[in-house]
Protein backbone atom coordinates (compact mmCIF):
# COMPACT_ATOMS: atom_id res chain seq x y z
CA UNK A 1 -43.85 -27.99 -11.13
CA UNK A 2 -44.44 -30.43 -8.68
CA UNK A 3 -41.26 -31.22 -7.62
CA UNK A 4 -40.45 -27.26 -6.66
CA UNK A 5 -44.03 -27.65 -4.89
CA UNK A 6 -42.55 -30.82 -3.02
CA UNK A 7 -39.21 -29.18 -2.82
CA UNK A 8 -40.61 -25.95 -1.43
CA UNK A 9 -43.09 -27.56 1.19
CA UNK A 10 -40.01 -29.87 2.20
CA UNK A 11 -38.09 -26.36 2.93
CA UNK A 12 -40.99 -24.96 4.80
CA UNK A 13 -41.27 -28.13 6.60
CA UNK A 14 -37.75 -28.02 7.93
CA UNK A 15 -37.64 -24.41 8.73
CA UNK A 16 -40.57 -24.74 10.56
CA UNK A 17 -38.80 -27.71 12.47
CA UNK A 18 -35.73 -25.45 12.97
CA UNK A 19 -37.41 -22.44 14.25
CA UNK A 20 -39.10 -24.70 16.43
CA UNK A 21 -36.17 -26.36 17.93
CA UNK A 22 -34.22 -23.12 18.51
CA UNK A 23 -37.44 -21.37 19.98
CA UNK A 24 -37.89 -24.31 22.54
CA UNK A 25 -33.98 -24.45 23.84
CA UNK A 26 -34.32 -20.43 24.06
CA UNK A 27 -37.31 -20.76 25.76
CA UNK A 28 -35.67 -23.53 28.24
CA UNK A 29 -32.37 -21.25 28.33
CA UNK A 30 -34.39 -18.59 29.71
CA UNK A 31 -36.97 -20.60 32.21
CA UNK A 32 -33.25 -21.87 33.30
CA UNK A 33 -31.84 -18.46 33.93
CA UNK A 34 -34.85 -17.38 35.55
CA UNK A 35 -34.95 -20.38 38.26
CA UNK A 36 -31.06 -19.54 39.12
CA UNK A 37 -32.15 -15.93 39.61
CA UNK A 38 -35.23 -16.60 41.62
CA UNK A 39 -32.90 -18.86 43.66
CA UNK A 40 -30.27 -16.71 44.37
CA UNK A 41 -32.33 -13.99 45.67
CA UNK A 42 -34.15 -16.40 47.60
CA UNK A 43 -31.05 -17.81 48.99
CA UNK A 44 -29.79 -13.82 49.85
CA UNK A 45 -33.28 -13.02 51.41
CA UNK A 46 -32.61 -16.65 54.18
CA UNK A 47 -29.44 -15.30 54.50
CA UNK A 48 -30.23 -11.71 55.76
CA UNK A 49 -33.37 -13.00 57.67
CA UNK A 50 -31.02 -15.23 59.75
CA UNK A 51 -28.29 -12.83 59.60
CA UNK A 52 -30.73 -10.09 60.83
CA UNK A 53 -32.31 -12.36 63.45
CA UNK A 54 -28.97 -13.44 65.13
CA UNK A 55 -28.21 -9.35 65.30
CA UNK A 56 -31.12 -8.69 67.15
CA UNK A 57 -30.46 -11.48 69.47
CA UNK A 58 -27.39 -10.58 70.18
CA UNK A 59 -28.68 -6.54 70.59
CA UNK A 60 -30.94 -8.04 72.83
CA UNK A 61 -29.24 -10.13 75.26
CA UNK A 62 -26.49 -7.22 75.36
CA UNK A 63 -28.96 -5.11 76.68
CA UNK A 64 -30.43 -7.48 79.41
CA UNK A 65 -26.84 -7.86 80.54
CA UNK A 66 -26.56 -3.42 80.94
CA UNK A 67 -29.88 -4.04 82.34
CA UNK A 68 -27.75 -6.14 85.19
CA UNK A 69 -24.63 -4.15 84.92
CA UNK A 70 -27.02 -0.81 85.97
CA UNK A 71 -27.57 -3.41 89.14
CA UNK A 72 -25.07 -3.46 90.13
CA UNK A 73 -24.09 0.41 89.80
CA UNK A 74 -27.33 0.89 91.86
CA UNK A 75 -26.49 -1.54 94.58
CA UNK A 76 -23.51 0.02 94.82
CA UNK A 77 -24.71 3.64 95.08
CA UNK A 78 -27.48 2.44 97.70
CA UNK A 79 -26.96 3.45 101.46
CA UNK A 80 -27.15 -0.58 102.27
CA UNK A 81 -23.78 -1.55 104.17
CA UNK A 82 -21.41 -3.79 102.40
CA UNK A 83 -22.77 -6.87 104.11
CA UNK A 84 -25.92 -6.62 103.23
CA UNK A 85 -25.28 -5.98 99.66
CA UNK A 86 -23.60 -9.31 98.91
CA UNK A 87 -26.90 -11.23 98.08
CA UNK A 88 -27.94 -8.88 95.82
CA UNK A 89 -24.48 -8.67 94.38
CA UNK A 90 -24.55 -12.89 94.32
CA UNK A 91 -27.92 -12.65 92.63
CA UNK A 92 -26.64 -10.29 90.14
CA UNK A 93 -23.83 -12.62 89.26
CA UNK A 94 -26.66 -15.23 88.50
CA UNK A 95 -28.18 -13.52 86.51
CA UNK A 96 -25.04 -12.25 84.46
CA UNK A 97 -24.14 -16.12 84.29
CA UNK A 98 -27.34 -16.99 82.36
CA UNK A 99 -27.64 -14.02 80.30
CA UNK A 100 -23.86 -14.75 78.98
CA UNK A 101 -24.69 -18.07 78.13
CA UNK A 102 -27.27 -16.71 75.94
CA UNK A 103 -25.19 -14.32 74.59
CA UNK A 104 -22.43 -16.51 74.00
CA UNK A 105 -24.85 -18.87 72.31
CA UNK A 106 -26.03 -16.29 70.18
CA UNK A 107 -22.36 -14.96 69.28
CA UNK A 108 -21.51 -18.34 67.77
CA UNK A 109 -24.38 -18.23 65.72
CA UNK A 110 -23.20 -15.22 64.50
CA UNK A 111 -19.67 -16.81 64.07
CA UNK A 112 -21.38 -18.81 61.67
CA UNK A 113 -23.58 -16.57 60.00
CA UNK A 114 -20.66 -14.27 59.03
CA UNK A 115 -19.42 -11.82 57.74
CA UNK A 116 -16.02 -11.73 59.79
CA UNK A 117 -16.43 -8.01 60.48
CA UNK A 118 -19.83 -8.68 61.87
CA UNK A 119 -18.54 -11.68 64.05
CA UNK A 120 -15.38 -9.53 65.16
CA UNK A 121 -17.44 -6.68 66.66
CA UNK A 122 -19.92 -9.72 68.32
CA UNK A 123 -16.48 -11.48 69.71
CA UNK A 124 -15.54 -7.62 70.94
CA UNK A 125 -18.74 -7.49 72.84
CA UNK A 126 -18.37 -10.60 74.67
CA UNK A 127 -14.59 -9.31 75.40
CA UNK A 128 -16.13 -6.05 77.18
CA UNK A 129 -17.88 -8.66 79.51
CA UNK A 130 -14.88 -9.88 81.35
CA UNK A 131 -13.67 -6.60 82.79
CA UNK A 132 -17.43 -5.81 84.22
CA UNK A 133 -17.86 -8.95 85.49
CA UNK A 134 -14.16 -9.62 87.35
CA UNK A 135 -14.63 -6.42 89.06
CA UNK A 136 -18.24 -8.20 90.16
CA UNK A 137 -16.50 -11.16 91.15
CA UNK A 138 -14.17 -9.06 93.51
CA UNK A 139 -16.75 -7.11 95.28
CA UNK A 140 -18.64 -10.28 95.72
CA UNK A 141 -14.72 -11.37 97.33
CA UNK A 142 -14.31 -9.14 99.54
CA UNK A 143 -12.75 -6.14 97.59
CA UNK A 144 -14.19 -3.10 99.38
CA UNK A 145 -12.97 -0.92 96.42
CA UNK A 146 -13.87 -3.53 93.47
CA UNK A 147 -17.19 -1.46 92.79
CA UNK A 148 -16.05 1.92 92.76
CA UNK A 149 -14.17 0.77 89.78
CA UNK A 150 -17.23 -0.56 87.99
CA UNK A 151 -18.57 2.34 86.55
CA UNK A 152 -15.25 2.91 84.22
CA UNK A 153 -15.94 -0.88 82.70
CA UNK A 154 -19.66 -0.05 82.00
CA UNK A 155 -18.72 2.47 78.65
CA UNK A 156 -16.10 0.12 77.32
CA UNK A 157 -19.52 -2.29 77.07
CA UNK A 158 -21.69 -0.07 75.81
CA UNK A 159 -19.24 1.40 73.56
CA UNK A 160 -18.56 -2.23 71.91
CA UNK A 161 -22.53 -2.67 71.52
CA UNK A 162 -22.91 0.59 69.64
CA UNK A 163 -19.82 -0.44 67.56
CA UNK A 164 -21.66 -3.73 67.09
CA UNK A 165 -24.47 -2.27 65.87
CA UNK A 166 -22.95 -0.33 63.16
CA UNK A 167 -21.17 -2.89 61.67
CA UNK A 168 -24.26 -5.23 61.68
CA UNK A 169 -26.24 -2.19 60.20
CA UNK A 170 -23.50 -2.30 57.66
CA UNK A 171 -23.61 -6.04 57.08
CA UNK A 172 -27.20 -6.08 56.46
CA UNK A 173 -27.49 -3.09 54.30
CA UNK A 174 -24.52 -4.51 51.75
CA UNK A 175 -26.47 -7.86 51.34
């Protein structure tokens, strides 16, 4: 009788070591699975807050350049002779200097950032700068009829911000 007794305790003994064992590497298994979850969405949640942050920078310095652009539209329209408007024009043209080095700045953080649909429409943006700001560069030249063609550049901008902004929108909401 006391060998089943010693034989049955010894069982016990070793299926309680067992259950042990395999309760502990489950338990690690799934403390290990939660840290790579907790991770990742910590990781996604960086991503979209820079992501989101660049966007709005971007938005932001696009609309300080319309800000200019609308400048220049009212210079312009103003009853000031030709002459006179060329500081204002040159002071303009600053101004649209710094603000596209911001922008730029803020387009190859984007570039990095990603996605490549996001950082397309951003690189489209900075395209519908040029044709705005050549026209600029003209008046400020000596082209007498450089401004009246401003106006047609200013949608072509605008247009490629609002496109922007839906494809960010986009980004952000797919994250």
């Amino acid at each position: 009788m006391t060998d089943s007794a010693l034989w049955f305790s010894s069982l016990t003994a070793g299926t309680a070591v067992l259950a042990s064992w395999v309760t502990s590497r489950g338990t690690a298994r799934a403390a290990q699975i939660q840290a790579n979850t907790a991770e990742k969405t910590q990781r996604v949640v960086r991503i979209s807050a820079a992501r989101r942050t660049a966007y709005v920078s971007l938005i932001e310095q696009a609309h300080k350049m319309a800000e200019l652009y609308w400048m220049i539209s009212d210079i312009h329209a103003s009853a000031v002779p030709r002459i006179e408007q060329l500081p204002a024009l040159k002071e303009v043209r600053a101004g649209l200097r710094e603000e596209y080095a911001q922008l730029r700045h803020v387009i190859w953080v984007i570039n990095l950032e990603g996605p490549d649909t996001v950082a397309e429409a951003a690189e489209n943006l900075r395209l519908a700068t040029r044709p705005p700001y050549r026209v600029l560069e003209a008046a400020i030249a000596g082209d007498s009829s450089a401004l009246t063609e401003f106006d047609q550049y200013y949608d072509p901008f605008w247009l490629s911000l609002l496109a922007f902004v839906s494809t960010a929108r986009s980004a952000v909401h797919d994250l």
